[in-house]
C-alpha atoms as a PDB file:
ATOM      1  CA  UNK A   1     363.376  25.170 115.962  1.00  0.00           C
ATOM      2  CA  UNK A   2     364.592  22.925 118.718  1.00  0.00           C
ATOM      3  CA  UNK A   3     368.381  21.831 118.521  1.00  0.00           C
ATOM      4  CA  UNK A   4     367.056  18.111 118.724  1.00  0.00           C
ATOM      5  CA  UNK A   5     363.640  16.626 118.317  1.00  0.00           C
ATOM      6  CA  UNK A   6     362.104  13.500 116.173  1.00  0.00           C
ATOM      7  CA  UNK A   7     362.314  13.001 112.747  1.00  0.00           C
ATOM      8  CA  UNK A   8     360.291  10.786 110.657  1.00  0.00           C
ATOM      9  CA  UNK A   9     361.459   9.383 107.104  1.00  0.00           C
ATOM     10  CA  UNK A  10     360.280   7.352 104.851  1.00  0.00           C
ATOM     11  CA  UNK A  11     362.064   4.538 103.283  1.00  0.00           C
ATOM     12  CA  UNK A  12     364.944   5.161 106.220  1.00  0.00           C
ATOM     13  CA  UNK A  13     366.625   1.545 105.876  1.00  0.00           C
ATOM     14  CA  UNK A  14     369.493   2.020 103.377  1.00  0.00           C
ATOM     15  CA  UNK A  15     370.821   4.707 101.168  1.00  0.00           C
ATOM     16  CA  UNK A  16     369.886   8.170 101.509  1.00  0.00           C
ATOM     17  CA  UNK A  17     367.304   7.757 104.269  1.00  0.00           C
ATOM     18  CA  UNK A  18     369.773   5.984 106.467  1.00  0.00           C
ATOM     19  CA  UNK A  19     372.526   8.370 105.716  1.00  0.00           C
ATOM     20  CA  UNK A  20     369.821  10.928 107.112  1.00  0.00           C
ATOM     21  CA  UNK A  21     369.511   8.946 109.913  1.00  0.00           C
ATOM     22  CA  UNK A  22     372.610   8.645 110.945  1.00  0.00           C
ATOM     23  CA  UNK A  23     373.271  12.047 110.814  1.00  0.00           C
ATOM     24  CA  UNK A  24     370.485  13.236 113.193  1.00  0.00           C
ATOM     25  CA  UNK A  25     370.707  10.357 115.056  1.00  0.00           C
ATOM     26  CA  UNK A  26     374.378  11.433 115.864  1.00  0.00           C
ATOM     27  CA  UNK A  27     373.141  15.131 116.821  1.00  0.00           C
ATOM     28  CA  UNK A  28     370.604  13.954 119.384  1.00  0.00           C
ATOM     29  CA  UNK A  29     367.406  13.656 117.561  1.00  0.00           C
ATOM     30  CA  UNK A  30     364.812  10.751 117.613  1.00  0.00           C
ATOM     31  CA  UNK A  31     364.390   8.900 114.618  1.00  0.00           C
ATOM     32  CA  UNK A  32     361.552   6.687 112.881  1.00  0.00           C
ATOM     33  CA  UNK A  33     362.217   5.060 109.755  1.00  0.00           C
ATOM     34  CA  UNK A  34     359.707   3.480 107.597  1.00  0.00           C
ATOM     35  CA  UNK A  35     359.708   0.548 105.520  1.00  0.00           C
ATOM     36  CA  UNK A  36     357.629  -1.633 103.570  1.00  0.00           C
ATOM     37  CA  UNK A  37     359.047  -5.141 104.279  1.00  0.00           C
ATOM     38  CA  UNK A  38     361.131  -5.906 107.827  1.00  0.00           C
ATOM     39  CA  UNK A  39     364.719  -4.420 106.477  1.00  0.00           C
ATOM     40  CA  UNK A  40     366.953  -3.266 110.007  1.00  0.00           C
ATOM     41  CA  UNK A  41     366.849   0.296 110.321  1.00  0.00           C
ATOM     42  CA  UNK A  42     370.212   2.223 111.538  1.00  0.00           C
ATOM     43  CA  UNK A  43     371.370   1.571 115.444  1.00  0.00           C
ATOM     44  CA  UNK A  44     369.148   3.820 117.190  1.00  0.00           C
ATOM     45  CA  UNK A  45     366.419   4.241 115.189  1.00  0.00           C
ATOM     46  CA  UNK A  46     363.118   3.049 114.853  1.00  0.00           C
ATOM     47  CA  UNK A  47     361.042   0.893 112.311  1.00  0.00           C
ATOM     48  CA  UNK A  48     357.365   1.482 111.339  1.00  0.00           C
ATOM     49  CA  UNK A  49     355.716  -0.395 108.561  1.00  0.00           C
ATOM     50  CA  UNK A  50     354.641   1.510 105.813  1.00  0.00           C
ATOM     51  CA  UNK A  51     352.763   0.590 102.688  1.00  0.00           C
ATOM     52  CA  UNK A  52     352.964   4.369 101.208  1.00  0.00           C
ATOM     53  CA  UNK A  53     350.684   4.389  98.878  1.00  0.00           C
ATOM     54  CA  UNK A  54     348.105   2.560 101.458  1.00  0.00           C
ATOM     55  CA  UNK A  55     345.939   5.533 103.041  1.00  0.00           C
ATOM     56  CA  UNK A  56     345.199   3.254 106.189  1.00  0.00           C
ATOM     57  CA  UNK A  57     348.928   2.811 106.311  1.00  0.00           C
ATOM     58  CA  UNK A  58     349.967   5.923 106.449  1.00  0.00           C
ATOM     59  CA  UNK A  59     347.260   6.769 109.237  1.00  0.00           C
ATOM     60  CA  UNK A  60     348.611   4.397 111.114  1.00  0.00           C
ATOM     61  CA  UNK A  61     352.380   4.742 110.692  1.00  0.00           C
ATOM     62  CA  UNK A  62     351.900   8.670 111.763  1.00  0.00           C
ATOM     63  CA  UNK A  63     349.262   7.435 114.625  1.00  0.00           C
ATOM     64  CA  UNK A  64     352.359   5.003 115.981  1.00  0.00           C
ATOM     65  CA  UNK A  65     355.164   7.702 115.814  1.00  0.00           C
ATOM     66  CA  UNK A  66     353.266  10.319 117.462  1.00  0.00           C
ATOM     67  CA  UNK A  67     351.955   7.997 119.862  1.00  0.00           C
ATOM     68  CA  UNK A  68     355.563   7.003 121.068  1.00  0.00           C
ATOM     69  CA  UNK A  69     357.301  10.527 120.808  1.00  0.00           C
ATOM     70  CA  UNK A  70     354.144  12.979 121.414  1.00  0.00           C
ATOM     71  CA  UNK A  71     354.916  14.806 117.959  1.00  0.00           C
ATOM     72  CA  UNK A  72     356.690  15.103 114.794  1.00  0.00           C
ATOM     73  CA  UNK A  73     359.228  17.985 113.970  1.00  0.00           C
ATOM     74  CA  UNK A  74     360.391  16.978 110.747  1.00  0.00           C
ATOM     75  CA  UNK A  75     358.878  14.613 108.084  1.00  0.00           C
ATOM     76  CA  UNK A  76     361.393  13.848 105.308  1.00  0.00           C
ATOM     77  CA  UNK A  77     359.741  12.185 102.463  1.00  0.00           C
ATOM     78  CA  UNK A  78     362.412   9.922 101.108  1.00  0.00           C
ATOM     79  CA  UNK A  79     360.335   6.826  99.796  1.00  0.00           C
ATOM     80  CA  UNK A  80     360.897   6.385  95.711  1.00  0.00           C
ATOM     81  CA  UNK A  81     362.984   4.850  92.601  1.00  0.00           C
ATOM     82  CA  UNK A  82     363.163   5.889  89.285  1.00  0.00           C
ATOM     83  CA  UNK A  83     361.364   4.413  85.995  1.00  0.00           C
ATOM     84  CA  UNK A  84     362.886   4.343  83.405  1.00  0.00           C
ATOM     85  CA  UNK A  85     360.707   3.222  80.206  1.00  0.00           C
ATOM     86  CA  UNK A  86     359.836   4.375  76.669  1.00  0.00           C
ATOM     87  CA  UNK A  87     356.340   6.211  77.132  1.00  0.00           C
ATOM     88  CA  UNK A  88     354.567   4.809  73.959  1.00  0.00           C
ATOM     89  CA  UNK A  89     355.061   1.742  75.184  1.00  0.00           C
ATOM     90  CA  UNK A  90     354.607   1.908  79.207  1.00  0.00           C
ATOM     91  CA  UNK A  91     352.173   0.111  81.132  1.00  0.00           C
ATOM     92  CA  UNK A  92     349.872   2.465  82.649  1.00  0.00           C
ATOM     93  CA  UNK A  93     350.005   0.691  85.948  1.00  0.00           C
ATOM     94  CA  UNK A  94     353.614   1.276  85.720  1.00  0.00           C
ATOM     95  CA  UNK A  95     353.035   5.101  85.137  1.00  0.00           C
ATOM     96  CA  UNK A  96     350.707   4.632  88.242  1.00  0.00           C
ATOM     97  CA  UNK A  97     352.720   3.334  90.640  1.00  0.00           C
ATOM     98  CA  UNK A  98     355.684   5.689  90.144  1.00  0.00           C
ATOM     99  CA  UNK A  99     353.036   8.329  90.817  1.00  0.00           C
ATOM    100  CA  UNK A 100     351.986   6.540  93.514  1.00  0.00           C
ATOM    101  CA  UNK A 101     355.088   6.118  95.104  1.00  0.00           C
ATOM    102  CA  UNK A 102     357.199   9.131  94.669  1.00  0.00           C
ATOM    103  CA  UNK A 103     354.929  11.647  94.530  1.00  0.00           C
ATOM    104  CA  UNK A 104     350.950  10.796  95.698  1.00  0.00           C
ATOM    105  CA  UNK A 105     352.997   8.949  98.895  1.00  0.00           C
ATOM    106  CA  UNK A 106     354.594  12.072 100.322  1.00  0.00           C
ATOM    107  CA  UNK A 107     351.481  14.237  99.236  1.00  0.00           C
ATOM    108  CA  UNK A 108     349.401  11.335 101.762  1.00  0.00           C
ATOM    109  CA  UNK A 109     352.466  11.234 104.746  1.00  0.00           C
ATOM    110  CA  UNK A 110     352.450  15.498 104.805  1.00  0.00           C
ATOM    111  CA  UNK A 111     348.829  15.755 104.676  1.00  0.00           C
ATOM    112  CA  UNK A 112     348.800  13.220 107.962  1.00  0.00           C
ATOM    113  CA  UNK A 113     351.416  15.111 109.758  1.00  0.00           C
ATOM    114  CA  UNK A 114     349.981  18.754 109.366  1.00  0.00           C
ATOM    115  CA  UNK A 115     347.135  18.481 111.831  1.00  0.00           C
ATOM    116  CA  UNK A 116     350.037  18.188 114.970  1.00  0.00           C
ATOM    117  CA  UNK A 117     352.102  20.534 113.313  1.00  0.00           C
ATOM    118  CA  UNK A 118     349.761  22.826 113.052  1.00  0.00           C
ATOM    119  CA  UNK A 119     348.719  22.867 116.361  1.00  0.00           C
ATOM    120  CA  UNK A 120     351.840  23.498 117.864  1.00  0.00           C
ATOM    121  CA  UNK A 121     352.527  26.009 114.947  1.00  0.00           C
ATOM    122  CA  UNK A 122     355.953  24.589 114.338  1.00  0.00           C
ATOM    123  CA  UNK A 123     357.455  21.585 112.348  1.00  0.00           C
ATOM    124  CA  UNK A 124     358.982  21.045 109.047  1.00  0.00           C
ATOM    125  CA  UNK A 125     358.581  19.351 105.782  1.00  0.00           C
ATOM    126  CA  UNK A 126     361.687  18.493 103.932  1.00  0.00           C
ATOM    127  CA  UNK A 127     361.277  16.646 100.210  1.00  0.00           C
ATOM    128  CA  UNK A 128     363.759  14.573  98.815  1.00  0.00           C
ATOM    129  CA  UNK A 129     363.243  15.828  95.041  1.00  0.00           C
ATOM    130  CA  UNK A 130     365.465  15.633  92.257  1.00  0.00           C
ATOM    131  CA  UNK A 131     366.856  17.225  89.266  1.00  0.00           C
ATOM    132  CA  UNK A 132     364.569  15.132  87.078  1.00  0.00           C
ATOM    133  CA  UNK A 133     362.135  17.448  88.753  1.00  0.00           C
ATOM    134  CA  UNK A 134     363.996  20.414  86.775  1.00  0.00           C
ATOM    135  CA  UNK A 135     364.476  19.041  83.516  1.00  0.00           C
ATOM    136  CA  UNK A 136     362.986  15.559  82.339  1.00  0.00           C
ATOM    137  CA  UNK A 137     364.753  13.320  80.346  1.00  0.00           C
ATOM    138  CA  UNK A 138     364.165  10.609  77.113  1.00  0.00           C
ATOM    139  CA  UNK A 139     362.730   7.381  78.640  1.00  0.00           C
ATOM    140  CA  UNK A 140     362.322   9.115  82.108  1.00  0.00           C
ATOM    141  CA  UNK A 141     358.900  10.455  81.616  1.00  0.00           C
ATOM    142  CA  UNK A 142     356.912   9.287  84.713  1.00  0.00           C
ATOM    143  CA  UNK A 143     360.044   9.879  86.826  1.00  0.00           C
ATOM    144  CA  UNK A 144     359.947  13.761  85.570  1.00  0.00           C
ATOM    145  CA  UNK A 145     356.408  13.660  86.103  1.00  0.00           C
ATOM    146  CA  UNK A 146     356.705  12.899  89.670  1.00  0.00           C
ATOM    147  CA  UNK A 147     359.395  14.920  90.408  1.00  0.00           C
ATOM    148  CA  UNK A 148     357.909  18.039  88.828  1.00  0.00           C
ATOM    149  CA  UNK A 149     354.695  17.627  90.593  1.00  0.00           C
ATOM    150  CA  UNK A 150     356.693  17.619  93.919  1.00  0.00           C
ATOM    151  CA  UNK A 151     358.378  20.580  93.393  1.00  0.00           C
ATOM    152  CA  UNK A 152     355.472  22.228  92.258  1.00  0.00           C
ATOM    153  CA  UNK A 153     353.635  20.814  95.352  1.00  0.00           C
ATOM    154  CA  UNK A 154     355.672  21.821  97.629  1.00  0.00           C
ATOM    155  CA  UNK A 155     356.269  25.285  96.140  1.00  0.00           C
ATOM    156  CA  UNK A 156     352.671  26.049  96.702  1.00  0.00           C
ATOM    157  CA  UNK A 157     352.801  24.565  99.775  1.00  0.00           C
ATOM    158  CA  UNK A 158     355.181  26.056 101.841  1.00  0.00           C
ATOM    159  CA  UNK A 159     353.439  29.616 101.040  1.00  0.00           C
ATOM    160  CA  UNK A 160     350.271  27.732 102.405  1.00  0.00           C
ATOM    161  CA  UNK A 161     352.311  27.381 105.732  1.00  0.00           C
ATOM    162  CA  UNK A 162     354.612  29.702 106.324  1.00  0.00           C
ATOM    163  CA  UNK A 163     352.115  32.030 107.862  1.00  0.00           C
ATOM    164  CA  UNK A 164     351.524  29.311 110.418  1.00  0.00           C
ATOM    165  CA  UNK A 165     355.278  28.622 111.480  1.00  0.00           C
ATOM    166  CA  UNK A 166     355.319  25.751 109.468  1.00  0.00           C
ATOM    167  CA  UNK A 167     358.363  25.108 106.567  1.00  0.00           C
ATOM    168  CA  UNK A 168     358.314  22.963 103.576  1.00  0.00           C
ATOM    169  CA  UNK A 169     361.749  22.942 101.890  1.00  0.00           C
ATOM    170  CA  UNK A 170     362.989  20.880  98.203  1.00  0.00           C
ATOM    171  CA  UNK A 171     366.919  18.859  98.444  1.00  0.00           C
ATOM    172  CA  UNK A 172     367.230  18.712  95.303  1.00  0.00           C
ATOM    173  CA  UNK A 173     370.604  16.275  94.666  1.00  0.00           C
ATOM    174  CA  UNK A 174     372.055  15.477  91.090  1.00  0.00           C
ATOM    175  CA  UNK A 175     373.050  11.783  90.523  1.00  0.00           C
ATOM    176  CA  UNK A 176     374.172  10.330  93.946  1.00  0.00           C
ATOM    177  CA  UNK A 177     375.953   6.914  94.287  1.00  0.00           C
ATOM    178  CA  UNK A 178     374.410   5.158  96.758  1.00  0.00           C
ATOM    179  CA  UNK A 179     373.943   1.092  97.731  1.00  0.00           C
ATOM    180  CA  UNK A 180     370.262   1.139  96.240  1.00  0.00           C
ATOM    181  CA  UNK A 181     371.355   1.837  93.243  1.00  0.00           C
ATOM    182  CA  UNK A 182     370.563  -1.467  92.021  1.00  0.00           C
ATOM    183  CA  UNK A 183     366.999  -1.084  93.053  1.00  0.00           C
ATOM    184  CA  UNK A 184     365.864   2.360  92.529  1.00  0.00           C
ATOM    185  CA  UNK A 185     366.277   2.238  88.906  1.00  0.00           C
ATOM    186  CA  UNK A 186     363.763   0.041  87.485  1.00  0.00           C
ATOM    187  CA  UNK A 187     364.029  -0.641  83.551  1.00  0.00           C
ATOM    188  CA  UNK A 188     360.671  -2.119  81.785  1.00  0.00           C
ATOM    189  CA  UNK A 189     362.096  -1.156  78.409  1.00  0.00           C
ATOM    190  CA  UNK A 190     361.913  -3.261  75.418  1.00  0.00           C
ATOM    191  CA  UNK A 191     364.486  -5.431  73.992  1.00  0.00           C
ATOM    192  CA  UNK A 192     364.258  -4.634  70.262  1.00  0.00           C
ATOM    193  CA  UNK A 193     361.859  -2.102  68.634  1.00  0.00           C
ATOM    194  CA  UNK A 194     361.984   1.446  67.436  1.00  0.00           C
ATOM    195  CA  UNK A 195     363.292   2.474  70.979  1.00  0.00           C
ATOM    196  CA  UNK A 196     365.391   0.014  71.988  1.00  0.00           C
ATOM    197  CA  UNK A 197     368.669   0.873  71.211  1.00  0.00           C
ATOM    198  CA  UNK A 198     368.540   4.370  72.510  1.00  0.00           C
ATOM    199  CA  UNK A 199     366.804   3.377  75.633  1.00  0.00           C
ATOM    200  CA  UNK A 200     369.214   0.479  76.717  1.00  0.00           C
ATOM    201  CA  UNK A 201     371.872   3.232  75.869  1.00  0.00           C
ATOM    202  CA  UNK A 202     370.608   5.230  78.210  1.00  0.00           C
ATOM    203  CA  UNK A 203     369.804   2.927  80.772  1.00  0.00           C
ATOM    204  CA  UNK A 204     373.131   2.169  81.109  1.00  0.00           C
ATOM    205  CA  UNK A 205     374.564   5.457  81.024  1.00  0.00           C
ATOM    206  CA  UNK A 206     372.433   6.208  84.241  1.00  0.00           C
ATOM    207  CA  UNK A 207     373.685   3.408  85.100  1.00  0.00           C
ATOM    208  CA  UNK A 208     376.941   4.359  84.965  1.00  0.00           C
ATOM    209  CA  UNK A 209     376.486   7.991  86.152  1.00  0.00           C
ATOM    210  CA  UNK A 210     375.177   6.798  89.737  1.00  0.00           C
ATOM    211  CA  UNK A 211     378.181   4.513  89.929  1.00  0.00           C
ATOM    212  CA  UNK A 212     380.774   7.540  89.763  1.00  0.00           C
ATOM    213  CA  UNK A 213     379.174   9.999  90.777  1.00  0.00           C
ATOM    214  CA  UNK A 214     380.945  11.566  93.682  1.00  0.00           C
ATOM    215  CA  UNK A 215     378.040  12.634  95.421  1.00  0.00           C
ATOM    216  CA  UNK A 216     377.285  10.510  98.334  1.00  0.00           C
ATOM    217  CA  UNK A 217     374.035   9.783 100.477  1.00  0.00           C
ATOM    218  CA  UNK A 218     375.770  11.698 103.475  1.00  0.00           C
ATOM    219  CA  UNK A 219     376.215  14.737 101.139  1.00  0.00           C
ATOM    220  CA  UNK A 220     372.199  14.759 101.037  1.00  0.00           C
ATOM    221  CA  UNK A 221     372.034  14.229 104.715  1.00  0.00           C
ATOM    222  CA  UNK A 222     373.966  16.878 105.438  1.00  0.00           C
ATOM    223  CA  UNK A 223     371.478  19.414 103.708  1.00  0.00           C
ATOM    224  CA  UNK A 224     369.280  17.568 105.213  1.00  0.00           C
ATOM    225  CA  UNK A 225     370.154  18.150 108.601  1.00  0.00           C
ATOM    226  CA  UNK A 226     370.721  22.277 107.481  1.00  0.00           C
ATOM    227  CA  UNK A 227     367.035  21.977 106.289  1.00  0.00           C
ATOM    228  CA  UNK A 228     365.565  20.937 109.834  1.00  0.00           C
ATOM    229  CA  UNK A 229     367.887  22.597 112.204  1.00  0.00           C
ATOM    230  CA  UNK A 230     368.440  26.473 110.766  1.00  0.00           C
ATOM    231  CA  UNK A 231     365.886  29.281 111.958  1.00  0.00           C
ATOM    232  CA  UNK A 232     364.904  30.205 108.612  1.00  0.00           C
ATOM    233  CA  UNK A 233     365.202  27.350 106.021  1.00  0.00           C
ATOM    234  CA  UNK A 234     364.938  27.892 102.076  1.00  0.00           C
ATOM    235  CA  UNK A 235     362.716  26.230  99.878  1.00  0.00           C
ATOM    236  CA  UNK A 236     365.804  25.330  97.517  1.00  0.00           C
ATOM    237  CA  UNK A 237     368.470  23.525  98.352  1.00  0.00           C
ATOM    238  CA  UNK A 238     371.065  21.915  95.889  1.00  0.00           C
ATOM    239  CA  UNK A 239     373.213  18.868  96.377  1.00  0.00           C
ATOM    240  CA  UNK A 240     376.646  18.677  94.582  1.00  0.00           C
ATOM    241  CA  UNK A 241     378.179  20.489  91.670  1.00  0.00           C
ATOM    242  CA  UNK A 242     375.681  18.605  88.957  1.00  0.00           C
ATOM    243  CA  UNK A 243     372.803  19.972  90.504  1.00  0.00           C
ATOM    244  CA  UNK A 244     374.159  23.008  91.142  1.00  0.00           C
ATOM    245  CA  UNK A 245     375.060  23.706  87.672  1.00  0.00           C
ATOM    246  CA  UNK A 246     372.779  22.477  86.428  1.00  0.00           C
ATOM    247  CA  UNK A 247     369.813  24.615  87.849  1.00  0.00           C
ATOM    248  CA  UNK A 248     371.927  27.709  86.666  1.00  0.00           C
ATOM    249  CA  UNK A 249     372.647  27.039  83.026  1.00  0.00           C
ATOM    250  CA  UNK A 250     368.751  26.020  82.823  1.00  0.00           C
ATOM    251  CA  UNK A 251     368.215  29.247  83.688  1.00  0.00           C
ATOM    252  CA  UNK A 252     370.718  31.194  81.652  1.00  0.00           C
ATOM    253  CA  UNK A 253     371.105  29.281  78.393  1.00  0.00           C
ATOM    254  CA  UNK A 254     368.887  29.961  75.603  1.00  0.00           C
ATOM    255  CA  UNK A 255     366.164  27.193  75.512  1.00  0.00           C
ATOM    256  CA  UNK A 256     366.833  25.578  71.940  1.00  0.00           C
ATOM    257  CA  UNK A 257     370.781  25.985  72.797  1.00  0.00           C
ATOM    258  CA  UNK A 258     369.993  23.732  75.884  1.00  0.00           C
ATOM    259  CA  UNK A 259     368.115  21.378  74.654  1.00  0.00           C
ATOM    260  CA  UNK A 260     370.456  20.707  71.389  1.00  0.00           C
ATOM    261  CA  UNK A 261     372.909  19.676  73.919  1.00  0.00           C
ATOM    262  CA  UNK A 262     370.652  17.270  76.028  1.00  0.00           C
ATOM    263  CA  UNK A 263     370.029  15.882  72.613  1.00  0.00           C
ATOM    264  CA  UNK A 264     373.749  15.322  72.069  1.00  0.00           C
ATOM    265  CA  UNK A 265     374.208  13.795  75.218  1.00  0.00           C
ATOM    266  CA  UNK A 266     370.951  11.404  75.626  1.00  0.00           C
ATOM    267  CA  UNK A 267     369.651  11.044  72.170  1.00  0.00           C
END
């Protein structure tokens, strides 16, 4: 892989897609950064509309950045926010469109970037997943639906590539306190009910969480930047000590001992 080359991301105007940004943009590389209303994008790097759940939009957003740059090395696929709603009671529209967004969006952007790739037999595909993606949570179900459908995705993906000298790799980052945190968790929950009380109490311990957690948006770009710049990449690559620990007790603790103490923290 070149030292520099372009980079597109979605949903590049704030938080962790600007971070990313940034970061290549300060090594060299040629950025585009989508977005779905006219939000600045970082000094140096370039807008393209994107409605990503819009099949003629993505056609065209691709169409554009190849157009101006001649090709693609890297497609992040940052675009997404997470739901948080009782399941009983969530609008299936609402189920839809996280879908939509986190999950069918990036599945639509990597299927239009392949064809260059894979004529040059080299580029990369780095996700922006998430623990969620791990291990779902109460009142997080289409989140953890979208998130485990990515990894999943991607998992059979990259094995899809790799014997055409193409990479798909997973950042997966725990809670990270960024200056979207406002808008990329959405509550629809209900105000009284059965649920209620345990979902606003965990609303607000997300809340919370994001708020102090000492994982920042240029932590993710860093890995990032590893993900689209080292010969070799993984398909796995944890952000911060939560994720990191995270992914190893899953895998060493007992499975009733592990969920008793999700229970005591979130239910």
């Amino acid at each position: 892989m070149a030292r520099t080359g372009t980079m597109l991301i979605t949903g590049g105007t704030r938080g962790i897609g600007a971070a990313i940004a940034r970061r290549m943009l300060r090594r060299g590389w040629r950025v585009f950064v989508t977005s779905r209303t006219d939000a600045a994008p970082p000094e140096g790097a370039e807008r393209l509309p994107l409605e990503i759940t819009d099949d003629a939009s993505v056609a065209a957003c691709v169409a554009e950045a190849q157009a101006r740059a001649g090709a693609i090395d890297v497609l992040v696929n940052n675009s997404g926010y997470d739901l948080y709603a009782p399941f009983e009671t969530m609008p299936a529209a609402a189920f839809d469109d996280q879908m939509a967004v986190n999950f069918t969006g990036a599945v639509r952007m990597t299927q239009a970037v392949l064809p260059g790739m894979r004529a040059r037999r080299a580029g990369r595909i780095v996700q922006i997943a998430s623990l969620g993606g791990l291990q779902g949570l109460p009142f997080n179900t289409a989140y953890a639906a979208s998130k485990f459908a990515m990894l999943g995705f991607s998992q059979a993906l990259r094995l899809e590539l790799l014997p055409l000298g193409l990479w798909v790799s997973a950042v997966i980052p725990g809670t990270v306190a960024t200056d979207t945190l406002d808008r990329s968790i959405r509550d629809i929950g209900p105000a009284e009910g059965p649920y209620a009380v345990r979902f606003q109490r965990m609303v607000a311990q997300m809340r919370r969480a994001g708020a102090a957690s000492p994982t920042r948006p240029d932590d993710v770009a860093r890995v990032v930047e590893r993900a689209s710049t080292v010969p070799a990449p993984r398909f796995a690559y944890f952000v911060g000590r939560q994720a990191w620990l995270l992914g190893r007790l899953k895998a060493l603790t007992p499975e009733a001992l592990f969920e008793r103490a999700l229970r005591g923290r979130f239910g």
